[in-house]
PDB file of N, CA and C in Angstrom:
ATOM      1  N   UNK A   1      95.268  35.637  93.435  1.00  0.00           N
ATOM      2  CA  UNK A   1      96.315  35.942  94.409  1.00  0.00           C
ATOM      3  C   UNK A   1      95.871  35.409  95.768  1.00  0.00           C
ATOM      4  N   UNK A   2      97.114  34.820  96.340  1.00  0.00           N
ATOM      5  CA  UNK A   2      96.317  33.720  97.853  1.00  0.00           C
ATOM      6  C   UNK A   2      96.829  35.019  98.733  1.00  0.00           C
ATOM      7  N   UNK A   3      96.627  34.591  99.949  1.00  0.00           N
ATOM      8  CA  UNK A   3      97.102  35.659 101.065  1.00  0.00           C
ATOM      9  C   UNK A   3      98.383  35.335 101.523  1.00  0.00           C
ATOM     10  N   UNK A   4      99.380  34.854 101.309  1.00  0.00           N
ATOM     11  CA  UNK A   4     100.788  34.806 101.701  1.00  0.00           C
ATOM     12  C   UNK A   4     101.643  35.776 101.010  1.00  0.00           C
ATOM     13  N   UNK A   5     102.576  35.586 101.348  1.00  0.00           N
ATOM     14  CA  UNK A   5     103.858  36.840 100.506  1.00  0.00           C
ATOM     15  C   UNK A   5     105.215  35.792 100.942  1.00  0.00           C
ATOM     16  N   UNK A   6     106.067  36.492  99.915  1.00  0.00           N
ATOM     17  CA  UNK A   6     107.596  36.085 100.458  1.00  0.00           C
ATOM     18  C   UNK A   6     108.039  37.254 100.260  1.00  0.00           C
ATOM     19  N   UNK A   7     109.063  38.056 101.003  1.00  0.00           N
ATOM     20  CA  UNK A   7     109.797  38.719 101.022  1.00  0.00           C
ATOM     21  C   UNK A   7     111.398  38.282 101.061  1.00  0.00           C
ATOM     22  N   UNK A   8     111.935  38.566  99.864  1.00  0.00           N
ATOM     23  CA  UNK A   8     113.557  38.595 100.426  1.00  0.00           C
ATOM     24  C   UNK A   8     114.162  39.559 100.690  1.00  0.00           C
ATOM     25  N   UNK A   9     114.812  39.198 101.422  1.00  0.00           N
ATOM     26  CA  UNK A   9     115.819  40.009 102.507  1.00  0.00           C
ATOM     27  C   UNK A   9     116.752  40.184 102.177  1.00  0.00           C
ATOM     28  N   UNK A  10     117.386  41.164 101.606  1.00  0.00           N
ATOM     29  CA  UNK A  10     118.680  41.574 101.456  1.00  0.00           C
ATOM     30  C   UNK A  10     119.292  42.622 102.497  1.00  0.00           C
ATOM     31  N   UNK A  11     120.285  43.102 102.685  1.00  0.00           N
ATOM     32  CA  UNK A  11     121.148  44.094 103.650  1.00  0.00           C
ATOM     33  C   UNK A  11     121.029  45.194 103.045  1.00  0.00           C
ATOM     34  N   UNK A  12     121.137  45.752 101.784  1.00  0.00           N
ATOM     35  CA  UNK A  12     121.000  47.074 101.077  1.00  0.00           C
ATOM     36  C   UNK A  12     122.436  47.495 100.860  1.00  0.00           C
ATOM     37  N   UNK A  13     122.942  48.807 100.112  1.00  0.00           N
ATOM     38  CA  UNK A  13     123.867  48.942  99.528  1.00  0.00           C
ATOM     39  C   UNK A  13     123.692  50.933  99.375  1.00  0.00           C
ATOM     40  N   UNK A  14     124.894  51.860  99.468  1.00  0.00           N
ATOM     41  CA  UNK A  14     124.886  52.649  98.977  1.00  0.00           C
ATOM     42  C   UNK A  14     124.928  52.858  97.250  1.00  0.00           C
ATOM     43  N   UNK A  15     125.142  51.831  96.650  1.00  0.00           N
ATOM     44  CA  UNK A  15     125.253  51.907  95.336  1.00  0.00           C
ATOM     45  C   UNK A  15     123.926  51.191  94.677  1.00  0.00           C
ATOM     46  N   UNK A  16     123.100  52.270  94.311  1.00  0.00           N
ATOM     47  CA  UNK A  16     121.635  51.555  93.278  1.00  0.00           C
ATOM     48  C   UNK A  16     122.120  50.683  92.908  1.00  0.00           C
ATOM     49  N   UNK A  17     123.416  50.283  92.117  1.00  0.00           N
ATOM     50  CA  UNK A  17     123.545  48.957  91.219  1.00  0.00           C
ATOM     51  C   UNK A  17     123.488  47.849  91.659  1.00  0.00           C
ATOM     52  N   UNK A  18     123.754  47.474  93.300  1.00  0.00           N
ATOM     53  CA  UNK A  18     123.964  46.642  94.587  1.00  0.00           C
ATOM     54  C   UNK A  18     122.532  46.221  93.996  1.00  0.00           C
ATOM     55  N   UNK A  19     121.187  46.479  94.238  1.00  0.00           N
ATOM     56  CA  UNK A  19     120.050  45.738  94.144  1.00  0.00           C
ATOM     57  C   UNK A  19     119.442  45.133  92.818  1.00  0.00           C
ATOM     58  N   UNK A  20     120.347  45.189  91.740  1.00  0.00           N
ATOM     59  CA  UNK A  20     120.124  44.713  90.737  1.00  0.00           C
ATOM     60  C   UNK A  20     119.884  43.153  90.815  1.00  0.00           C
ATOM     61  N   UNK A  21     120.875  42.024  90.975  1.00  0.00           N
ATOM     62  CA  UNK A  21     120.711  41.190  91.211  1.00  0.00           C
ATOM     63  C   UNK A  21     119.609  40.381  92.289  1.00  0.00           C
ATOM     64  N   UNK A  22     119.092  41.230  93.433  1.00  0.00           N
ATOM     65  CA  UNK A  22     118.033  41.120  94.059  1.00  0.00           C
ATOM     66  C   UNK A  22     117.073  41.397  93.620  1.00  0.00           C
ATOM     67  N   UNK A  23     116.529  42.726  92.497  1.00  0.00           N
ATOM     68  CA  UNK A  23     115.687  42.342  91.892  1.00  0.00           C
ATOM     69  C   UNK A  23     115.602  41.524  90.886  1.00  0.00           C
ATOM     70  N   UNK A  24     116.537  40.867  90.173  1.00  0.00           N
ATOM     71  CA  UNK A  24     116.168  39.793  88.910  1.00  0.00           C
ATOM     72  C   UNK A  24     115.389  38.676  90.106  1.00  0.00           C
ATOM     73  N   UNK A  25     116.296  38.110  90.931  1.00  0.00           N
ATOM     74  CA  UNK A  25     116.031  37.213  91.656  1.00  0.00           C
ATOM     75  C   UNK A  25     114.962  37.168  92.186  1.00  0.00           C
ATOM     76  N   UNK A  26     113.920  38.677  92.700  1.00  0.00           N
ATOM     77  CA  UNK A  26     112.637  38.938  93.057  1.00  0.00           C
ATOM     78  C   UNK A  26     111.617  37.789  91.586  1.00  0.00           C
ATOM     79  N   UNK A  27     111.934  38.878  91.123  1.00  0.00           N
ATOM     80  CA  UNK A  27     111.386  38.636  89.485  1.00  0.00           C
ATOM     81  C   UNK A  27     111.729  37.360  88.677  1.00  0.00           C
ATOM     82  N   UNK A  28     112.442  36.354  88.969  1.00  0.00           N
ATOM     83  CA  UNK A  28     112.254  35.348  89.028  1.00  0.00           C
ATOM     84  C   UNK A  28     111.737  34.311  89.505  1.00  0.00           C
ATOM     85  N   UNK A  29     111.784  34.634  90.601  1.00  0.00           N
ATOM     86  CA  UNK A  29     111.129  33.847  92.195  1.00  0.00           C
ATOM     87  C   UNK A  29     108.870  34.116  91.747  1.00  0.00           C
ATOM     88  N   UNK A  30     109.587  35.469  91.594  1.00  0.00           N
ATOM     89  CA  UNK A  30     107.642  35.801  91.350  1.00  0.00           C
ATOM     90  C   UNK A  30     107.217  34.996  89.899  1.00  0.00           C
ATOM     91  N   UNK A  31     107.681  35.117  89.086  1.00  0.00           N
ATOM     92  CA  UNK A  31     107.190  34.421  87.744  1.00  0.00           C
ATOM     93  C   UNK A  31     107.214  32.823  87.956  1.00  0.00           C
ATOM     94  N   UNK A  32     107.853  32.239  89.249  1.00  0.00           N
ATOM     95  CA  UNK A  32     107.624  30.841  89.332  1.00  0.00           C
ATOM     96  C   UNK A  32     106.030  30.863  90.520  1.00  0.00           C
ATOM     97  N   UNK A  33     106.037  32.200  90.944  1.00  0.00           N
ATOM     98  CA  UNK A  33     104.783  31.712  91.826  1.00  0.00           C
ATOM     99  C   UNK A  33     103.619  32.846  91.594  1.00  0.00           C
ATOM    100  N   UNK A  34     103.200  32.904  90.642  1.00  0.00           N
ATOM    101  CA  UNK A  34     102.422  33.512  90.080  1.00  0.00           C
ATOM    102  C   UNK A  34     100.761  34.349  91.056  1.00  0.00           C
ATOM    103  N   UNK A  35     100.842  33.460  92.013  1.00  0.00           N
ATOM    104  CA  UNK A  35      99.513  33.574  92.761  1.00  0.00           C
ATOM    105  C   UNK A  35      99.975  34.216  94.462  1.00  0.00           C
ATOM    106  N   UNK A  36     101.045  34.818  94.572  1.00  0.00           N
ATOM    107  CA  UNK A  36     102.182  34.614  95.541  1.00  0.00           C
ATOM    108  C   UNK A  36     102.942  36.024  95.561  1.00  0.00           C
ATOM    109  N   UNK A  37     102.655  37.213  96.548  1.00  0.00           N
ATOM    110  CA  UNK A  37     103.232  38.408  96.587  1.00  0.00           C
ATOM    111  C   UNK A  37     104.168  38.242  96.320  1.00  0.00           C
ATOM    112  N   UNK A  38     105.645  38.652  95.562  1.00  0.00           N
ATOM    113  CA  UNK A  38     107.331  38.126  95.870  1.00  0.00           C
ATOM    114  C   UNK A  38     107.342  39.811  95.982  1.00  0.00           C
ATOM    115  N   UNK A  39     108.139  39.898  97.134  1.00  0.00           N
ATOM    116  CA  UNK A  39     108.694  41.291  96.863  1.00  0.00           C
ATOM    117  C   UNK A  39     110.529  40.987  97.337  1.00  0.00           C
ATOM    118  N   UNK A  40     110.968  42.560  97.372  1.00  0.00           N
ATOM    119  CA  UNK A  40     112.297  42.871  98.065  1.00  0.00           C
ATOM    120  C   UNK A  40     112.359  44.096  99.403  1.00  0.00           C
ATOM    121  N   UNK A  41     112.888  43.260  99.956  1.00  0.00           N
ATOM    122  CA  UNK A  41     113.179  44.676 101.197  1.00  0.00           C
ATOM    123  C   UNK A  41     114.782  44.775 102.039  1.00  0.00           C
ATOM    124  N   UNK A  42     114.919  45.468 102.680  1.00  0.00           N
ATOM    125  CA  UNK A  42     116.441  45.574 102.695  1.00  0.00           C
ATOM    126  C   UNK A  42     116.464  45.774 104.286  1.00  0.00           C
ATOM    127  N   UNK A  43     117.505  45.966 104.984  1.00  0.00           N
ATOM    128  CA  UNK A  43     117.954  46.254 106.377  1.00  0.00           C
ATOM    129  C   UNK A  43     118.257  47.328 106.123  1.00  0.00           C
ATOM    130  N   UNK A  44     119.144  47.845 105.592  1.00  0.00           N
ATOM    131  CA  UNK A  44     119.639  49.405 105.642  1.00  0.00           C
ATOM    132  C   UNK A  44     119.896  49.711 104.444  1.00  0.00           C
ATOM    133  N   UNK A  45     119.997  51.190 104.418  1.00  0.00           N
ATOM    134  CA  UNK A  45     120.516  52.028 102.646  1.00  0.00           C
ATOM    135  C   UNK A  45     119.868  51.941 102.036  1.00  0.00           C
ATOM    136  N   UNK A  46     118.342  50.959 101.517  1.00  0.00           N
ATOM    137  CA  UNK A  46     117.661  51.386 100.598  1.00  0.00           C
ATOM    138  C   UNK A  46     116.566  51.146 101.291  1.00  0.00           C
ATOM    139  N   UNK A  47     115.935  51.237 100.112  1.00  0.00           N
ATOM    140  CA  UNK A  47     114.139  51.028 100.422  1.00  0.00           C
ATOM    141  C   UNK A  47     113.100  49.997  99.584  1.00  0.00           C
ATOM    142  N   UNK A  48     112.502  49.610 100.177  1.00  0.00           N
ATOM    143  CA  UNK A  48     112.114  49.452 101.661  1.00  0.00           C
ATOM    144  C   UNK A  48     112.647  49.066 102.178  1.00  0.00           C
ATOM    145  N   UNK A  49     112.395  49.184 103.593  1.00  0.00           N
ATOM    146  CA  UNK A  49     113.264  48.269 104.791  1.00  0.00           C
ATOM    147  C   UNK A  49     112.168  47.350 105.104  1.00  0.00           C
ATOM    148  N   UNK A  50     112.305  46.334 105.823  1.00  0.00           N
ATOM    149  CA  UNK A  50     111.716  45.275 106.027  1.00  0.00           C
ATOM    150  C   UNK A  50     110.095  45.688 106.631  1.00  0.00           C
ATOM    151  N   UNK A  51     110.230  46.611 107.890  1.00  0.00           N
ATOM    152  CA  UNK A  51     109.088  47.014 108.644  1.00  0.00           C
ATOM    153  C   UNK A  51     108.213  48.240 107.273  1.00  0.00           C
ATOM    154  N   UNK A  52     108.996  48.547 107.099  1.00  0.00           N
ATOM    155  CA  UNK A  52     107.638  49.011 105.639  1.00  0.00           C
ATOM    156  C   UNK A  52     106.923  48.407 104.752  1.00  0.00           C
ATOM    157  N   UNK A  53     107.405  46.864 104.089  1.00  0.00           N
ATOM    158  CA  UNK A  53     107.362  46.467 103.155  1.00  0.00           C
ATOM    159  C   UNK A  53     106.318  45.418 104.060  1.00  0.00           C
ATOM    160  N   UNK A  54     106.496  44.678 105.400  1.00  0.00           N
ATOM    161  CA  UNK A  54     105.433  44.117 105.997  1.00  0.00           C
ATOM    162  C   UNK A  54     104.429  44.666 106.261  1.00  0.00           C
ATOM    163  N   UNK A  55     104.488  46.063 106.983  1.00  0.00           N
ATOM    164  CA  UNK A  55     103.199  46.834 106.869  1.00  0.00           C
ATOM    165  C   UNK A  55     102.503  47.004 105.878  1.00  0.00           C
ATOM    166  N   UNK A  56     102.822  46.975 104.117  1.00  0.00           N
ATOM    167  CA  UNK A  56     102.367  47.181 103.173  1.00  0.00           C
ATOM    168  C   UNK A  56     101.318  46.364 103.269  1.00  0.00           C
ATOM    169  N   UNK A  57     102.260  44.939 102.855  1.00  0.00           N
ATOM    170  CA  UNK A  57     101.401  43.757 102.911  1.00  0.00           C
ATOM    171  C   UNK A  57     100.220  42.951 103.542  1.00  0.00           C
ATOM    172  N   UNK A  58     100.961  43.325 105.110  1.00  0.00           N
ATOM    173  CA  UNK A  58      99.634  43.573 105.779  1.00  0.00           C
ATOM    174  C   UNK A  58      98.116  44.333 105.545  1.00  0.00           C
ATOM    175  N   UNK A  59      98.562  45.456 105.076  1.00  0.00           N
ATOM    176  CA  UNK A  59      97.316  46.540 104.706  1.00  0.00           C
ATOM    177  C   UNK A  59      96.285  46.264 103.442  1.00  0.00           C
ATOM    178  N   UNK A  60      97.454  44.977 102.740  1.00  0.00           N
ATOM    179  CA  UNK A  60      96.292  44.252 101.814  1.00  0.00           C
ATOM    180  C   UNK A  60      95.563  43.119 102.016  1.00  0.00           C
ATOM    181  N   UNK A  61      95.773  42.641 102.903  1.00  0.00           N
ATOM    182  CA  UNK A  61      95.041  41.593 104.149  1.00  0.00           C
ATOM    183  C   UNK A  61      95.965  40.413 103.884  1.00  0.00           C
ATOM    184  N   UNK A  62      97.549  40.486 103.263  1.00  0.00           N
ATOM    185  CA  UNK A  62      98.156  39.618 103.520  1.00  0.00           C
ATOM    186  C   UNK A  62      98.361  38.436 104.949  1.00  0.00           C
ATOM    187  N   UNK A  63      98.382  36.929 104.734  1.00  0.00           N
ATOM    188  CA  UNK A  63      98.186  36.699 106.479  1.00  0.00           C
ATOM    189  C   UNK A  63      99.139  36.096 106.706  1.00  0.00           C
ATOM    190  N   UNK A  64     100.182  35.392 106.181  1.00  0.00           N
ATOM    191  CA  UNK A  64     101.209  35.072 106.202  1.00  0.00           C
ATOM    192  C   UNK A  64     102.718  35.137 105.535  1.00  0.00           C
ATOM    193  N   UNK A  65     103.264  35.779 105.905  1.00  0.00           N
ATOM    194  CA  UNK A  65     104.544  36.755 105.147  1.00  0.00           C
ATOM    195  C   UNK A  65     105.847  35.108 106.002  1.00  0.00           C
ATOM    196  N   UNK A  66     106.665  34.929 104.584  1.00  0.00           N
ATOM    197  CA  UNK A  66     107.975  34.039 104.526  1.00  0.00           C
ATOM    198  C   UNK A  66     108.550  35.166 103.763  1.00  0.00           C
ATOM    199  N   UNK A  67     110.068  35.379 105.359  1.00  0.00           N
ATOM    200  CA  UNK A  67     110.774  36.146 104.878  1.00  0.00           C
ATOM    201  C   UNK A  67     112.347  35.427 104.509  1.00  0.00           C
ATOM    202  N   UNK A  68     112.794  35.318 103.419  1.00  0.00           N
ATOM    203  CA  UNK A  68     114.090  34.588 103.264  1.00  0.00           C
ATOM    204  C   UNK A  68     115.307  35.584 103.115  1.00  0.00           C
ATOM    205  N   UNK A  69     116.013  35.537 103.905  1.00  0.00           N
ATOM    206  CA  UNK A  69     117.505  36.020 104.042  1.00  0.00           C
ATOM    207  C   UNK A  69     118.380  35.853 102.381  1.00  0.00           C
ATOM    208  N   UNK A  70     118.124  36.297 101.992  1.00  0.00           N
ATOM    209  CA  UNK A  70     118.998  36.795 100.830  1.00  0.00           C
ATOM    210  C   UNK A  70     120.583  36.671 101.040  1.00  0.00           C
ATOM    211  N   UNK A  71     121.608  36.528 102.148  1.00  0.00           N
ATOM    212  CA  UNK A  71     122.507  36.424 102.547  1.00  0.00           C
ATOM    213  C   UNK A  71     123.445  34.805 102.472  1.00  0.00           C
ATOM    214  N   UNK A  72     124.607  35.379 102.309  1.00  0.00           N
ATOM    215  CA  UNK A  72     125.128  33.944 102.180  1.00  0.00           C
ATOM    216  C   UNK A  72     125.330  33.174 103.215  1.00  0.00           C
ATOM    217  N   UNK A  73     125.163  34.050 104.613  1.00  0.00           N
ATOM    218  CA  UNK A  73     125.421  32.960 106.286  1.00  0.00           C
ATOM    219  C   UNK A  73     124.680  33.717 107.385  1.00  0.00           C
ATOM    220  N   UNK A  74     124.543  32.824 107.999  1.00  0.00           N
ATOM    221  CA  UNK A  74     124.081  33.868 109.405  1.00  0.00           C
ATOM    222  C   UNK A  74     124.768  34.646 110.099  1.00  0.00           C
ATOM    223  N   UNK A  75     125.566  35.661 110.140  1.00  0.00           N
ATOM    224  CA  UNK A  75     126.180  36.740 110.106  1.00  0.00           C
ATOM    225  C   UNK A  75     125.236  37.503 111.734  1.00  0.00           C
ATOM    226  N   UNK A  76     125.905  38.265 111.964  1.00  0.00           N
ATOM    227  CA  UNK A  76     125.013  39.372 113.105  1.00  0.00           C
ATOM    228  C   UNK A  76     123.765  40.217 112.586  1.00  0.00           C
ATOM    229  N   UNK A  77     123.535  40.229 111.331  1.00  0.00           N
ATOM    230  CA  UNK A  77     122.644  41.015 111.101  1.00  0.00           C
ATOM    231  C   UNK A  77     121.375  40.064 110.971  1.00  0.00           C
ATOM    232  N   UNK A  78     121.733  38.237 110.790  1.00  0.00           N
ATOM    233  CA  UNK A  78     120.578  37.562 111.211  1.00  0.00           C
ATOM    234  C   UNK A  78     120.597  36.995 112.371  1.00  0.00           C
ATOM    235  N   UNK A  79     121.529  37.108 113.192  1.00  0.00           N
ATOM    236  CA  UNK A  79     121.329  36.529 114.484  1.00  0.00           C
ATOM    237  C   UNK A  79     120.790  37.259 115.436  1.00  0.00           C
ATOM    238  N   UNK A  80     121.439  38.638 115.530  1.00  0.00           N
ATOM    239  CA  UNK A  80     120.695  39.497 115.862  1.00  0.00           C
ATOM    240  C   UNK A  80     119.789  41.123 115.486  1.00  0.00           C
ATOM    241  N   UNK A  81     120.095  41.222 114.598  1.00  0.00           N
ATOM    242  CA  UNK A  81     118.980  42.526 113.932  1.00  0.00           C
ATOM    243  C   UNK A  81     117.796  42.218 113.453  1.00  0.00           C
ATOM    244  N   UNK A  82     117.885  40.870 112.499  1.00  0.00           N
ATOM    245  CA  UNK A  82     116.731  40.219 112.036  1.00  0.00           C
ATOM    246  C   UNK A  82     115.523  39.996 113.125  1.00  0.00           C
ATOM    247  N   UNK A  83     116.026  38.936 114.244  1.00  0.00           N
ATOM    248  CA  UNK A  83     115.005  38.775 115.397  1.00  0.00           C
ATOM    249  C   UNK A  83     114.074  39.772 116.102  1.00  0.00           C
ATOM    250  N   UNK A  84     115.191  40.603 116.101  1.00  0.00           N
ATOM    251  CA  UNK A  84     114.552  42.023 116.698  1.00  0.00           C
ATOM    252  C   UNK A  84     113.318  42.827 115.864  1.00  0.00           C
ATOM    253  N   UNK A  85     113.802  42.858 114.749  1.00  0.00           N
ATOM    254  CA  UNK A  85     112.967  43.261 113.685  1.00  0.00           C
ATOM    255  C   UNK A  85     111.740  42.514 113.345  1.00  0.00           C
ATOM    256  N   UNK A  86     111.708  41.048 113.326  1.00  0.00           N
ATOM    257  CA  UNK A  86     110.901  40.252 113.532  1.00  0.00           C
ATOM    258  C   UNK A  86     109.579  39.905 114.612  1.00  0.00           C
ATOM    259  N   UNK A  87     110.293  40.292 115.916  1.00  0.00           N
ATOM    260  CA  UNK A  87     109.702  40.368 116.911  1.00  0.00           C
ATOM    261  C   UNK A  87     109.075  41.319 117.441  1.00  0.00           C
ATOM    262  N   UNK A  88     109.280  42.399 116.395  1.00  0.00           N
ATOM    263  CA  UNK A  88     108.284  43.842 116.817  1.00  0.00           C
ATOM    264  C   UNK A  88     107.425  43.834 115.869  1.00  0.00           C
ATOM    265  N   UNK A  89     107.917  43.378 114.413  1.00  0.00           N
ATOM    266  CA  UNK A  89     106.867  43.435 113.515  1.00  0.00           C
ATOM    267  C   UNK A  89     105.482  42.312 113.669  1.00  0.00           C
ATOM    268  N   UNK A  90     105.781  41.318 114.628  1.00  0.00           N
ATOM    269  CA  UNK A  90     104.813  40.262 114.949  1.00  0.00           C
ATOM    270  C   UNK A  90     103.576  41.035 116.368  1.00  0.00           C
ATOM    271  N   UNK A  91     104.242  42.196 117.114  1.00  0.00           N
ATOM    272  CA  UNK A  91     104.008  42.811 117.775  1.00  0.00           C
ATOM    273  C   UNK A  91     103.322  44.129 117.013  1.00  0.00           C
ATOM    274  N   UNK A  92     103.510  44.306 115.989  1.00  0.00           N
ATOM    275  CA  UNK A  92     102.734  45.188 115.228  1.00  0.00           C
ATOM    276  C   UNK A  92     101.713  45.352 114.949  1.00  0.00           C
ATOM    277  N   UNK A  93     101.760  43.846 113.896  1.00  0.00           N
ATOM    278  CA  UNK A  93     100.863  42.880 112.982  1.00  0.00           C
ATOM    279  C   UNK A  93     100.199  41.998 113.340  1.00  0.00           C
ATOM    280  N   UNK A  94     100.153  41.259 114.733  1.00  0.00           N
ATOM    281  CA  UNK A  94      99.195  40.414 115.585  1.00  0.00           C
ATOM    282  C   UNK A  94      98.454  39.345 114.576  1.00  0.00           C
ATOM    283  N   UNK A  95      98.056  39.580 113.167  1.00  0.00           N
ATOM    284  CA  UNK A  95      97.479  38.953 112.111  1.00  0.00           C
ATOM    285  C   UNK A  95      97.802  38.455 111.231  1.00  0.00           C
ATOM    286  N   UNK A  96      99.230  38.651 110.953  1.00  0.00           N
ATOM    287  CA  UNK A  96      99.890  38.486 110.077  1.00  0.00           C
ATOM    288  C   UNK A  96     101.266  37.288 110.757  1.00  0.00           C
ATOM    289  N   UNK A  97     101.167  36.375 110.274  1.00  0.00           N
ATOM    290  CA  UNK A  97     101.610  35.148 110.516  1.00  0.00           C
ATOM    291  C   UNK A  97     103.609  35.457 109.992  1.00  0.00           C
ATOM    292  N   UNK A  98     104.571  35.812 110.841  1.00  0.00           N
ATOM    293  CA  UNK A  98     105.837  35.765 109.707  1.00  0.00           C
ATOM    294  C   UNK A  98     106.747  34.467 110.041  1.00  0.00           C
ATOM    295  N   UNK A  99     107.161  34.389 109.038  1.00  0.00           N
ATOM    296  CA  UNK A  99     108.164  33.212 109.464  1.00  0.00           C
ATOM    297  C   UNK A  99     109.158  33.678 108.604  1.00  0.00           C
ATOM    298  N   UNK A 100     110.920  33.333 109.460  1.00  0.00           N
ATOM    299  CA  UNK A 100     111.801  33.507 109.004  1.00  0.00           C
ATOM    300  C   UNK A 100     112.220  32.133 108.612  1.00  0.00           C
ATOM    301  N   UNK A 101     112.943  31.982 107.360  1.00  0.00           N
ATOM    302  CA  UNK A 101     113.445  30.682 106.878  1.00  0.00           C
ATOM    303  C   UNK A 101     115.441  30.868 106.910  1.00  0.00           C
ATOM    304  N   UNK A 102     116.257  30.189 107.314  1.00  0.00           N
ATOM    305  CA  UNK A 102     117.567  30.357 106.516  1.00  0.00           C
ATOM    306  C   UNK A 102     117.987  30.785 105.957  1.00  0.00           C
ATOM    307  N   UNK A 103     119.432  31.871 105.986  1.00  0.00           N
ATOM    308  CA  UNK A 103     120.195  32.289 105.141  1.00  0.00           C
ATOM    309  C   UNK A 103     120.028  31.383 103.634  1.00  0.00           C
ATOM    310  N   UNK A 104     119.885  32.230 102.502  1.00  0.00           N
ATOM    311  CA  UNK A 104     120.215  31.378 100.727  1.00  0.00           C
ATOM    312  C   UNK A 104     121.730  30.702 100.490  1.00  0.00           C
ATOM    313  N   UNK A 105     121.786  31.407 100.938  1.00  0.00           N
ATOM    314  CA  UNK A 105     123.866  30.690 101.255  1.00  0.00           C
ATOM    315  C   UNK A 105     123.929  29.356 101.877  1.00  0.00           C
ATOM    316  N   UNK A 106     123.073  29.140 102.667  1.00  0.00           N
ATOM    317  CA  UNK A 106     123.348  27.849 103.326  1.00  0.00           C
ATOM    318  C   UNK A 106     122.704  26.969 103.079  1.00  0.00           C
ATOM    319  N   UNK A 107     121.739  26.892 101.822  1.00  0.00           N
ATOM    320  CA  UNK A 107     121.404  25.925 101.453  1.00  0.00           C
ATOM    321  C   UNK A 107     121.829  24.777 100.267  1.00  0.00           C
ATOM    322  N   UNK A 108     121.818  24.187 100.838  1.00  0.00           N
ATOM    323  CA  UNK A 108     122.484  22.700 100.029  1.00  0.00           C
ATOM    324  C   UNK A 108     122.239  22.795  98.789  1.00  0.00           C
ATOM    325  N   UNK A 109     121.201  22.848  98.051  1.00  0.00           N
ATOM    326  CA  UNK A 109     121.575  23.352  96.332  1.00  0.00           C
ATOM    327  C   UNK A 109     121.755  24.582  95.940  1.00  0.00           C
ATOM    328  N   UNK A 110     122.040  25.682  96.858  1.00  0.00           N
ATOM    329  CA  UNK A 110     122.505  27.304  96.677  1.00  0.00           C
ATOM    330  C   UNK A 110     123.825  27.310  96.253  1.00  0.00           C
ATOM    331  N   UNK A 111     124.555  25.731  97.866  1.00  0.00           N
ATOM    332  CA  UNK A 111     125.997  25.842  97.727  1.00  0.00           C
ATOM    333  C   UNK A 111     126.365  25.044  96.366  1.00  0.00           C
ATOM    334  N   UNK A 112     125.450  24.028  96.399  1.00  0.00           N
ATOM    335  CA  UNK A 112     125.947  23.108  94.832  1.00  0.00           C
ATOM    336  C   UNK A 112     126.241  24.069  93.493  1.00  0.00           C
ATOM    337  N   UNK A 113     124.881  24.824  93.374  1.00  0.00           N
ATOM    338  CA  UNK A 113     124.771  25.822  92.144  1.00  0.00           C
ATOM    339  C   UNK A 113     126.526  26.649  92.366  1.00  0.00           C
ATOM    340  N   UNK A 114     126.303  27.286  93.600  1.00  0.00           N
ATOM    341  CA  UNK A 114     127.568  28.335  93.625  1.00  0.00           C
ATOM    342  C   UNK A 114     129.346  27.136  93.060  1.00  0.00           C
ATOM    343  N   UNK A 115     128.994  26.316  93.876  1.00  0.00           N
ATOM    344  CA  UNK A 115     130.071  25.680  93.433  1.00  0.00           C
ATOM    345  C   UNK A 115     130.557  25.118  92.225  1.00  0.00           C
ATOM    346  N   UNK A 116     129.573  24.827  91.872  1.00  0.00           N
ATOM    347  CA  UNK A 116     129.482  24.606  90.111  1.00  0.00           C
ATOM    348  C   UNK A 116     130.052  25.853  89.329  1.00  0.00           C
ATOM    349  N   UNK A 117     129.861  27.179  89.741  1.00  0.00           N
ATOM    350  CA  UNK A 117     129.956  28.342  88.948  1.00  0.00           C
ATOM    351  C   UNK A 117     131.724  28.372  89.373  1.00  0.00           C
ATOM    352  N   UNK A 118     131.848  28.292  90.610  1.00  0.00           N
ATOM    353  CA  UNK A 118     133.185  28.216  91.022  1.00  0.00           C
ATOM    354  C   UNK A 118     133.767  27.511  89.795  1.00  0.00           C
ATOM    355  N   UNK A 119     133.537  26.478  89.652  1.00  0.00           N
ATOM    356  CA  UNK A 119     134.476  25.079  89.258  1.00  0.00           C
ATOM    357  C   UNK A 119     134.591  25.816  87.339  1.00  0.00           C
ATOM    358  N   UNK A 120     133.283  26.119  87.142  1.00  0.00           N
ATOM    359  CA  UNK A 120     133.233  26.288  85.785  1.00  0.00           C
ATOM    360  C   UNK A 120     134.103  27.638  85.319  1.00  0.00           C
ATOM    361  N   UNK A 121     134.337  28.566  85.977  1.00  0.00           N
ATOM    362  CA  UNK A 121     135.179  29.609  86.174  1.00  0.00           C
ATOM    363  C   UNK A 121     136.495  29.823  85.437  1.00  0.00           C
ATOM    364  N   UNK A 122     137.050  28.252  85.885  1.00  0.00           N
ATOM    365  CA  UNK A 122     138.242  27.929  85.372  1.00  0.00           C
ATOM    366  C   UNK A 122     138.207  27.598  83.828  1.00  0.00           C
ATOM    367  N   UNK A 123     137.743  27.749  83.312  1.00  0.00           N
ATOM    368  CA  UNK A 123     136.957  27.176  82.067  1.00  0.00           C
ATOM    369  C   UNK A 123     137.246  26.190  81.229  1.00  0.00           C
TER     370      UNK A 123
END
């Protein structure tokens, strides 16, 4: 196990069933990187929330945490809740290296895949 992590970021959900698909996607993501923390953490309604799940990591001498937005756009909750959250947890953690990457939605083979499912729909 190296010292990095990825965390994805999801928003959270009053309904347990809401994080189902975030965890397959954890658990996929981790079985391609075998040597490589993958976890899940959320903004609101469940658990963890982001500032718990970095502190974790940290406490195992994690040194660089990539956190990816689970979301389909940059919305207010990454333009502004994310930063904020970001910028205290770097203020926390002093050691721990984070970097935020792009909404999953906005990436060019996220949208291809999605669109494909679109198209195939019609059957």
């Amino acid at each position: 196990m190296d010292d990095r992590a990825l965390i994805l970021f999801a928003h959270g959900a009053r309904a347990a069933s809401w994080a189902l698909p975030f965890e397959r996607l954890r658990a996929l993501t981790a079985a391609r990187l075998p040597q490589v923390q993958v976890s899940l953490a959320f903004l609101e309604l469940m658990e963890p929330r982001l500032p718990a799940e970095v502190a974790r990591l940290a406490a195992q001498g994690i040194a660089a945490i990539t956190v990816v937005p689970v979301f389909l756009g940059q919305g207010g909750h990454l333009l502004r809740d994310l930063p904020l959250l970001v910028e205290q947890l770097k203020i926390d953690h002093p050691g721990v290296a984070i970097k935020v990457v792009g909404a999953v939605g906005e990436d060019p083979g996220v949208l291809d895949a999605m669109t494909a499912y679109c198209v195939a729909s019609l059957g």
